[in-house]
Protein backbone atom coordinates (compact mmCIF):
# COMPACT_ATOMS: atom_id res chain seq x y z
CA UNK A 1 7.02 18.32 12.37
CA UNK A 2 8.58 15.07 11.37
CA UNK A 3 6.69 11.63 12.35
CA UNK A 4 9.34 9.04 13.64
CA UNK A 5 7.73 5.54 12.79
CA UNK A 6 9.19 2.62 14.42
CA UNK A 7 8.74 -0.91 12.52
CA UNK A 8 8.01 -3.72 14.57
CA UNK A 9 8.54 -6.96 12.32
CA UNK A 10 10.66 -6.99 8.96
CA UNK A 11 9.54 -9.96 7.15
CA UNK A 12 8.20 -9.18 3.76
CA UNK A 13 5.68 -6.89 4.33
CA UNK A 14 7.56 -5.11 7.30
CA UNK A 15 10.45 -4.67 5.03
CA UNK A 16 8.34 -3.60 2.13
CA UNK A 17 6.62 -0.69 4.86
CA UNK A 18 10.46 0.34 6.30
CA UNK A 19 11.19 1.38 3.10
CA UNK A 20 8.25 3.42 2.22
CA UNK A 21 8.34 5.04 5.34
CA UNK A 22 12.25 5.70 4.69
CA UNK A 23 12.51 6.81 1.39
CA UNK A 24 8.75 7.90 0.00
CA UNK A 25 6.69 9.75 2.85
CA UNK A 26 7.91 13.48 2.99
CA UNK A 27 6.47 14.09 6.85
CA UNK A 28 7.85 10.88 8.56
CA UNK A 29 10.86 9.09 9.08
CA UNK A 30 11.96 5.69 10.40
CA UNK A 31 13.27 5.67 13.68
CA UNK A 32 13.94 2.09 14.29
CA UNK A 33 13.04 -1.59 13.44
CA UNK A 34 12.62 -4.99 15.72
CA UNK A 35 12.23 -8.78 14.42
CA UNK A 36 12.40 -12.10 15.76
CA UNK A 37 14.79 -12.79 13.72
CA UNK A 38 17.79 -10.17 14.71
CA UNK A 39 19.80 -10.73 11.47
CA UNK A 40 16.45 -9.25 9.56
CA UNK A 41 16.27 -6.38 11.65
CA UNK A 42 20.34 -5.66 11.40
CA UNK A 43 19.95 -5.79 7.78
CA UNK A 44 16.95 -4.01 7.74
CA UNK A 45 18.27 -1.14 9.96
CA UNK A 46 21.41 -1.12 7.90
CA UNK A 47 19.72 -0.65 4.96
CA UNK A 48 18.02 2.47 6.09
CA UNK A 49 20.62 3.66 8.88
CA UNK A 50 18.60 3.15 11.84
CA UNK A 51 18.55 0.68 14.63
CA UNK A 52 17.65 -2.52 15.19
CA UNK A 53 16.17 -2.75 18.79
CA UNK A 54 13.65 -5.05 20.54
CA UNK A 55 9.81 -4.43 20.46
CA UNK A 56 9.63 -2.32 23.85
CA UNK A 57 12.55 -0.25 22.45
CA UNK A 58 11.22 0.44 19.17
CA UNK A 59 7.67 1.65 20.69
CA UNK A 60 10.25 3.92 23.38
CA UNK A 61 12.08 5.43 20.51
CA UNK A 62 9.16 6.13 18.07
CA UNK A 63 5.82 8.87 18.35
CA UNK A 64 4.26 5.99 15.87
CA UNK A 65 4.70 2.23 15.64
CA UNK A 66 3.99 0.21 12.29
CA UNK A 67 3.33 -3.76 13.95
CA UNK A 68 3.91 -5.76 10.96
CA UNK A 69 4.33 -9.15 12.89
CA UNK A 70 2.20 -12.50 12.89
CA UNK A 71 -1.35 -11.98 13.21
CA UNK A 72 -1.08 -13.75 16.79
CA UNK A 73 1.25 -11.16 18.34
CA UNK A 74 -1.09 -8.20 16.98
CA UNK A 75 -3.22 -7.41 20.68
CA UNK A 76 -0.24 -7.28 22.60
CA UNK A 77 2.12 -4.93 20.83
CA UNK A 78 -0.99 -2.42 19.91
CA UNK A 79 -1.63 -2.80 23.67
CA UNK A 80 2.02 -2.07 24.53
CA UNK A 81 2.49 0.64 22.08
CA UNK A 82 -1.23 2.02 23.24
CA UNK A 83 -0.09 1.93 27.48
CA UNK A 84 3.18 3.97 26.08
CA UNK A 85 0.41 6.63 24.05
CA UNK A 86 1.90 6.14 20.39
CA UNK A 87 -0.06 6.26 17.13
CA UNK A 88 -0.22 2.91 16.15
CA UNK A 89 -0.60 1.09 12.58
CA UNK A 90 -1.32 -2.42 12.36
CA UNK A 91 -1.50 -4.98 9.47
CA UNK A 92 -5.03 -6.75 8.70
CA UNK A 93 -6.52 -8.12 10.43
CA UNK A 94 -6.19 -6.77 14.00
CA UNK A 95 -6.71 -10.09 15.16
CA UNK A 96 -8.70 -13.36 14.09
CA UNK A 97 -10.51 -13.76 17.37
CA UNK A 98 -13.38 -10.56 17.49
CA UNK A 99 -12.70 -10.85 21.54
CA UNK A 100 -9.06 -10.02 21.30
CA UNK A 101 -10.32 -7.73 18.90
CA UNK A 102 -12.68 -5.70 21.15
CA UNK A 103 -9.94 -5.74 24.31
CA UNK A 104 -7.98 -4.17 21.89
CA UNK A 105 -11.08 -1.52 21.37
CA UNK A 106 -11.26 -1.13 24.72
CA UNK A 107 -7.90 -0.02 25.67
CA UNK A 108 -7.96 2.20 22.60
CA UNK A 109 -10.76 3.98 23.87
CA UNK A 110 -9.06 4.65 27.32
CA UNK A 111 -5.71 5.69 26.12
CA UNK A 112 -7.23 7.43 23.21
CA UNK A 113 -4.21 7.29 20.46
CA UNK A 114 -4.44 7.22 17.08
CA UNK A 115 -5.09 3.69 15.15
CA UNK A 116 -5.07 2.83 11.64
CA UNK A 117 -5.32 -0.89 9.98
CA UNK A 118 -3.56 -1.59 7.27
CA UNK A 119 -6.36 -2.30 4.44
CA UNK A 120 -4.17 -1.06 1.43
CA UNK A 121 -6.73 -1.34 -1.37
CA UNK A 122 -8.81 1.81 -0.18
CA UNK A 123 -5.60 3.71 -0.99
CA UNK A 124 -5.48 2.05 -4.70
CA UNK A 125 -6.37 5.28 -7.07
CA UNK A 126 -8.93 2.99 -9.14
CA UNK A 127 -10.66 1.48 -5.86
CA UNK A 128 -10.93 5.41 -4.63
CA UNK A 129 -12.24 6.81 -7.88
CA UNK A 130 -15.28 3.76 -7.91
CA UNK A 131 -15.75 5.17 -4.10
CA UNK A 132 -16.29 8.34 -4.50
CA UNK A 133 -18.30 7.84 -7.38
CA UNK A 134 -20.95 5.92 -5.28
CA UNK A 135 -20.33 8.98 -2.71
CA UNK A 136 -20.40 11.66 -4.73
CA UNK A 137 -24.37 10.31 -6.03
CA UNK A 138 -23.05 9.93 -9.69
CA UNK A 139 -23.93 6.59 -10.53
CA UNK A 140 -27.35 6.91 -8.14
CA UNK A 141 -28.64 4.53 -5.60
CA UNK A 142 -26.23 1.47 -5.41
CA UNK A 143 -27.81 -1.55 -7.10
CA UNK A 144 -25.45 -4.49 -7.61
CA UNK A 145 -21.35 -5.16 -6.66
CA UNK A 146 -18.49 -7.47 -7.83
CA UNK A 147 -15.45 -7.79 -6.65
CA UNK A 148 -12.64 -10.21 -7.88
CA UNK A 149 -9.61 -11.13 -6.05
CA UNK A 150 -7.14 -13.96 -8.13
CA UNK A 151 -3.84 -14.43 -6.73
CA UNK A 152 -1.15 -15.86 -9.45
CA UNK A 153 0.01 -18.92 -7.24
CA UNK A 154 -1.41 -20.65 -4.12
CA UNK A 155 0.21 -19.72 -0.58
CA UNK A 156 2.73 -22.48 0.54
CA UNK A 157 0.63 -25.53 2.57
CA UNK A 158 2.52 -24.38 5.85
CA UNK A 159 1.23 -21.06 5.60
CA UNK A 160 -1.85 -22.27 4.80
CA UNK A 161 -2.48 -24.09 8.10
CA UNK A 162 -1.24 -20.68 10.23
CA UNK A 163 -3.29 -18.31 8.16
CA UNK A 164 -6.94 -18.71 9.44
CA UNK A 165 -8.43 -20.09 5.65
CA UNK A 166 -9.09 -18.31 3.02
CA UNK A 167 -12.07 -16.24 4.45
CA UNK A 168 -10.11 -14.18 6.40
CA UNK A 169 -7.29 -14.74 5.51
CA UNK A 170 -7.46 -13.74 1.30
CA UNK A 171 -11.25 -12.71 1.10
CA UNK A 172 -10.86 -10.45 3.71
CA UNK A 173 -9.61 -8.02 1.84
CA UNK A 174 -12.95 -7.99 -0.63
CA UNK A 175 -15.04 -8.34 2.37
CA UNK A 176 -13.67 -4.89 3.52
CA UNK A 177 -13.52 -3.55 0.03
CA UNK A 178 -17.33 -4.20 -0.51
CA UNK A 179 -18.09 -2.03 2.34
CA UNK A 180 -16.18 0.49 1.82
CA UNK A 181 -16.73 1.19 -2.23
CA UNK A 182 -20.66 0.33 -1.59
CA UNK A 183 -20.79 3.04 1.08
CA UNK A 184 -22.84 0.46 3.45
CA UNK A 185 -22.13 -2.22 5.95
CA UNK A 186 -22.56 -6.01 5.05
CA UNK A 187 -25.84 -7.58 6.92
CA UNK A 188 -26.11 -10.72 5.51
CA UNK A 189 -23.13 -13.78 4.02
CA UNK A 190 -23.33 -16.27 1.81
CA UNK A 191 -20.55 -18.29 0.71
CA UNK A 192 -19.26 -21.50 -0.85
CA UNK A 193 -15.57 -22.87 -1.01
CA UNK A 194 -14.02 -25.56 -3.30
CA UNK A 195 -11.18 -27.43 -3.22
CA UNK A 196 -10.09 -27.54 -7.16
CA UNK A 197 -6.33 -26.56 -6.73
CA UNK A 198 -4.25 -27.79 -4.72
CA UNK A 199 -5.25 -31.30 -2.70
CA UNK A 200 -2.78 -30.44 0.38
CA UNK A 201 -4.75 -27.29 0.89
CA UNK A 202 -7.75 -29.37 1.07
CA UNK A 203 -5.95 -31.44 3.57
CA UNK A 204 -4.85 -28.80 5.31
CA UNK A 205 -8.53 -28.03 5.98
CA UNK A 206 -9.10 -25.38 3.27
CA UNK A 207 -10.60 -24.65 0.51
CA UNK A 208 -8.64 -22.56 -2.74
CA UNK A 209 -11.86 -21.00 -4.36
CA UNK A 210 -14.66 -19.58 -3.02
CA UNK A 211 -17.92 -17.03 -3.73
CA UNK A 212 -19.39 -14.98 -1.15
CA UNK A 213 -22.67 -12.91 -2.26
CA UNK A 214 -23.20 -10.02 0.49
CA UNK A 215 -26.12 -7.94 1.27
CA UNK A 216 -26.02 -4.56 2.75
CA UNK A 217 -27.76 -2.22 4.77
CA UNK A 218 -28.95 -0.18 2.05
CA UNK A 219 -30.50 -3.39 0.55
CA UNK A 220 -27.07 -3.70 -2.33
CA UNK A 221 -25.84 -6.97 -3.36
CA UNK A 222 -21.87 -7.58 -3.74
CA UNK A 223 -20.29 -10.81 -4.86
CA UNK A 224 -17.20 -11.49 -4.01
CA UNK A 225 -15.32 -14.61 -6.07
CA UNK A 226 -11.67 -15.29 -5.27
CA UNK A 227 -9.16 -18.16 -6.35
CA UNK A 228 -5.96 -19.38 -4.65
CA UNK A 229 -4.59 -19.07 -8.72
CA UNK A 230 -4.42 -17.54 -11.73
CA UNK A 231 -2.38 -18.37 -14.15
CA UNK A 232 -2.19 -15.17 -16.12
CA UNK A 233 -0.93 -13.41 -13.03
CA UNK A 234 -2.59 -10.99 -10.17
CA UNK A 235 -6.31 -10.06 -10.98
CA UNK A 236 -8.29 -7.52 -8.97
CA UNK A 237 -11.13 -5.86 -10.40
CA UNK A 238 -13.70 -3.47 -8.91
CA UNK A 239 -17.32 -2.99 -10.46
CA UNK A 240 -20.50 -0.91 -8.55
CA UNK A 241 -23.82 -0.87 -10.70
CA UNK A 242 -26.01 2.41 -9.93
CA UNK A 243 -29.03 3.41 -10.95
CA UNK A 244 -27.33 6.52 -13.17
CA UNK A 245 -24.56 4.34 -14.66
CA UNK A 246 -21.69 2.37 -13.23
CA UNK A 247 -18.18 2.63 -11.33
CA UNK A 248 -14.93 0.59 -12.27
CA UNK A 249 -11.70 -0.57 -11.16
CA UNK A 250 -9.75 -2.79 -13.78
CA UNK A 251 -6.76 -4.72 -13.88
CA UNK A 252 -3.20 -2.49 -13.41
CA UNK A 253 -1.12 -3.64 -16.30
CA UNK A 254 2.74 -3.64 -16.63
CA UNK A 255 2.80 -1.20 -18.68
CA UNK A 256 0.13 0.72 -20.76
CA UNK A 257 1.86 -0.44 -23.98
CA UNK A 258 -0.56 -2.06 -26.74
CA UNK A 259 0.36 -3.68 -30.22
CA UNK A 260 -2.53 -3.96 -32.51
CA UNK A 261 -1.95 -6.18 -35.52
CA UNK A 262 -3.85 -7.08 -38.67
CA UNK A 263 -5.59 -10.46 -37.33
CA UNK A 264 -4.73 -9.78 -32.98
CA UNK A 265 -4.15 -7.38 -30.67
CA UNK A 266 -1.58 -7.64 -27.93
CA UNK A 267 -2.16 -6.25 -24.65
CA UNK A 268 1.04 -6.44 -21.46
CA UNK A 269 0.71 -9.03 -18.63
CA UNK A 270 -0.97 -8.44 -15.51
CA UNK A 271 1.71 -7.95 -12.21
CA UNK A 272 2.45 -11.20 -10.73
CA UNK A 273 3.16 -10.13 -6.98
CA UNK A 274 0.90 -8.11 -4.78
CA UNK A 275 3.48 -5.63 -4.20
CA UNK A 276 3.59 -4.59 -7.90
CA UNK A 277 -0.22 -4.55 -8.01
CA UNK A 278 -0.58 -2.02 -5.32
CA UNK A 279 2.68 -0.04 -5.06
CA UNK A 280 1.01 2.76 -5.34
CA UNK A 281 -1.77 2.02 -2.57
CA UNK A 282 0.86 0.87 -0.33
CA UNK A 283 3.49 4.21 -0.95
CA UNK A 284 0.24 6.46 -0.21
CA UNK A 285 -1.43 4.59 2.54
CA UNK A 286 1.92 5.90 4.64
CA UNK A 287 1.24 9.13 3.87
CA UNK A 288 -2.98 9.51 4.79
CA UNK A 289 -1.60 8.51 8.35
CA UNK A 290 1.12 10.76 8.87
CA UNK A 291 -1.00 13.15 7.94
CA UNK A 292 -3.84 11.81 10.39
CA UNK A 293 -1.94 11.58 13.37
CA UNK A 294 0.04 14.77 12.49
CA UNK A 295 -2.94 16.81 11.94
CA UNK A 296 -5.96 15.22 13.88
CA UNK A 297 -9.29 13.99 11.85
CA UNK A 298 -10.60 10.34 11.49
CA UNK A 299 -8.71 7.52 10.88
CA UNK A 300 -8.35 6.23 7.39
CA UNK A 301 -9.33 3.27 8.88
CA UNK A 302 -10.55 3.07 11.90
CA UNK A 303 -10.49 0.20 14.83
CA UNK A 304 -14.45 -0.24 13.73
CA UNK A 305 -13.63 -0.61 9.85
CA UNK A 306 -10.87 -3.26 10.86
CA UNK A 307 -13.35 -5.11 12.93
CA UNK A 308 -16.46 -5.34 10.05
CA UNK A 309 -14.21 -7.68 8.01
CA UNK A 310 -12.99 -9.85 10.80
CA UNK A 311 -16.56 -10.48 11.55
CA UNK A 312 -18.08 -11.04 7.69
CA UNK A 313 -15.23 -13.47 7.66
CA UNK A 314 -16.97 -15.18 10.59
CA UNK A 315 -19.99 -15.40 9.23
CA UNK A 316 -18.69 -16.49 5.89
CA UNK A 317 -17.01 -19.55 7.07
CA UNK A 318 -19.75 -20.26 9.05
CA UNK A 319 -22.43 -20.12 5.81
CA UNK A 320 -19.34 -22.24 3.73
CA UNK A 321 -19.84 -25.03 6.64
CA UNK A 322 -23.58 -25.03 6.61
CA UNK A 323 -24.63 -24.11 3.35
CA UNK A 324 -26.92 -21.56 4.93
CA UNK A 325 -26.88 -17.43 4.96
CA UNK A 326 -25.82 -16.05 7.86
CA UNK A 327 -27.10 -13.14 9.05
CA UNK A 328 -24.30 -10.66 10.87
């Protein structure tokens, strides 16, 4: 059986997710695309030889339905394409408002369809392998975290003032990451922002770098420490400390090329785009939920995984404003 995925919303990550679903997941195909803009979806459609159609036509015309659109418009297509019984995936995060958030849980416990979100770094091979390290027992009891998140370049000011700040909208990520590679929900936030960047992202009412240190259930510790920019390009690292040994997930290089020299040693440049960074977690993300929704089990990541982030980003921005822990 073949999986026809529908695309709602072609910007750049839509686009980016049409053609993975097109060209690089053996058991689905793309059955149509919708945008806001129609000249996107015409020359997204075109590209792949499907058509462009509006949202309730794409979620008619598809068994799944990929909602790639603004964070705003999240609820109300997963409700749409939930009413209509599709699998749905949807972009992090489901929504920045946790009410929205649980309407959306409770319609997907009526109607009962199959829902992924869209946290591409637990399909990154080095992110997995420090996982199921922790998992299998072979560094021991969890001790310690750190995970780093460095973009290359700060986000345009105008997205800046749409996206929520940087606690959910960039830490995010490493707030869901910590939870999933420490095997053990986050309990408790602290966190601190600066504004050392960019001064219109300060104006904008953000901040451009910021720590978070996290305790779990299990009694772990992650810190989390994140910057709008790095010059040297994208940095993501991974690190668990057992009490056996430890787990890590280093920097993807351009290539695994080295030249070593009398007096230095020369090493390739780190990706400069997200896309590069994670290719692979993005390519194979596609194909753990085709083969969830084609052949049943638990969600790669579930409605309840989606929401944990949404909510440690809460708490975070809350502890940044008062200087205080919050617990969650």
């Amino acid at each position: 059986m073949t999986l026809r995925i529908g695309v709602i919303g072609v910007g750049r990550i839509g686009r980016m997710h049409a053609g993975y679903i097109a060209r690089q997941t053996p058991r689905a195909e793309l059955s149509a695309v919708s945008d806001v803009s129609a000249a996107a979806a015409e020359e997204v459609g075109a590209m792949y030889g499907v058509p462009a159609l509006g949202p309730d036509e794409v979620i008619a015309a598809s068994d799944a339905v990929a909602i790639c659109t603004s964070t705003d418009t999240h609820v109300d297509y997963i409700i749409d394409a939930a009413e209509a019984g599709k699998a749905i995936f949807c972009e992090k995060p489901i929504s920045l408002d946790l009410a929205q958030v649980d309407r959306v849980a409770a319609v997907l416990e009526r109607r009962d369809v199959p829902f992924m979100v869209g946290f591409n770094r637990r399909f990154d091979p080095g992110h997995r392998a420090v996982r199921e390290a922790v998992a299998s027992g072979r560094i021991g009891e969890v001790r310690m975290a750190r995970v780093t998140s460095r973009d290359p370049s700060p986000p345009p000011v105008e997205y800046v003032r749409v996206s929520g700040g940087i606690w959910v909208d960039m830490m995010i990520h490493d707030f869901d990451m910590a939870a999933y590679v420490v095997g053990s929900p986050v309990v408790q936030v602290w966190a601190q922002g600066a504004n050392l960047i960019d001064p219109a992202i300060g104006e904008a009412g953000d901040v451009d770098v910021a720590v978070a240190v996290l305790t779990h259930a299990n009694g772990a510790i992650t810190t989390s420490a994140i910057s709008r920019e790095a010059p040297y390009g994208y940095d993501q690292r991974v690190e668990v400390l057992g009490s056996l040994g430890m787990a890590v997930s280093d920097n993807v290089r351009l290539s695994s090329s080295e030249v070593y020299l009398a007096d230095e040693t020369h090493r390739p440049v780190l990706p400069n785009f997200f896309i590069e960074r994670y290719e692979t977690a993005y390519r194979d993300q596609w194909r753990y939920f085709t083969d969830y929704v084609l052949d049943g089990g638990p969600s790669p990541v579930s409605l309840a995984e989606g929401r944990a982030p949404v909510v440690v980003a809460a708490a975070a921005a809350e502890s940044a404003r008062t200087g205080r822990p919050v617990a969650i």
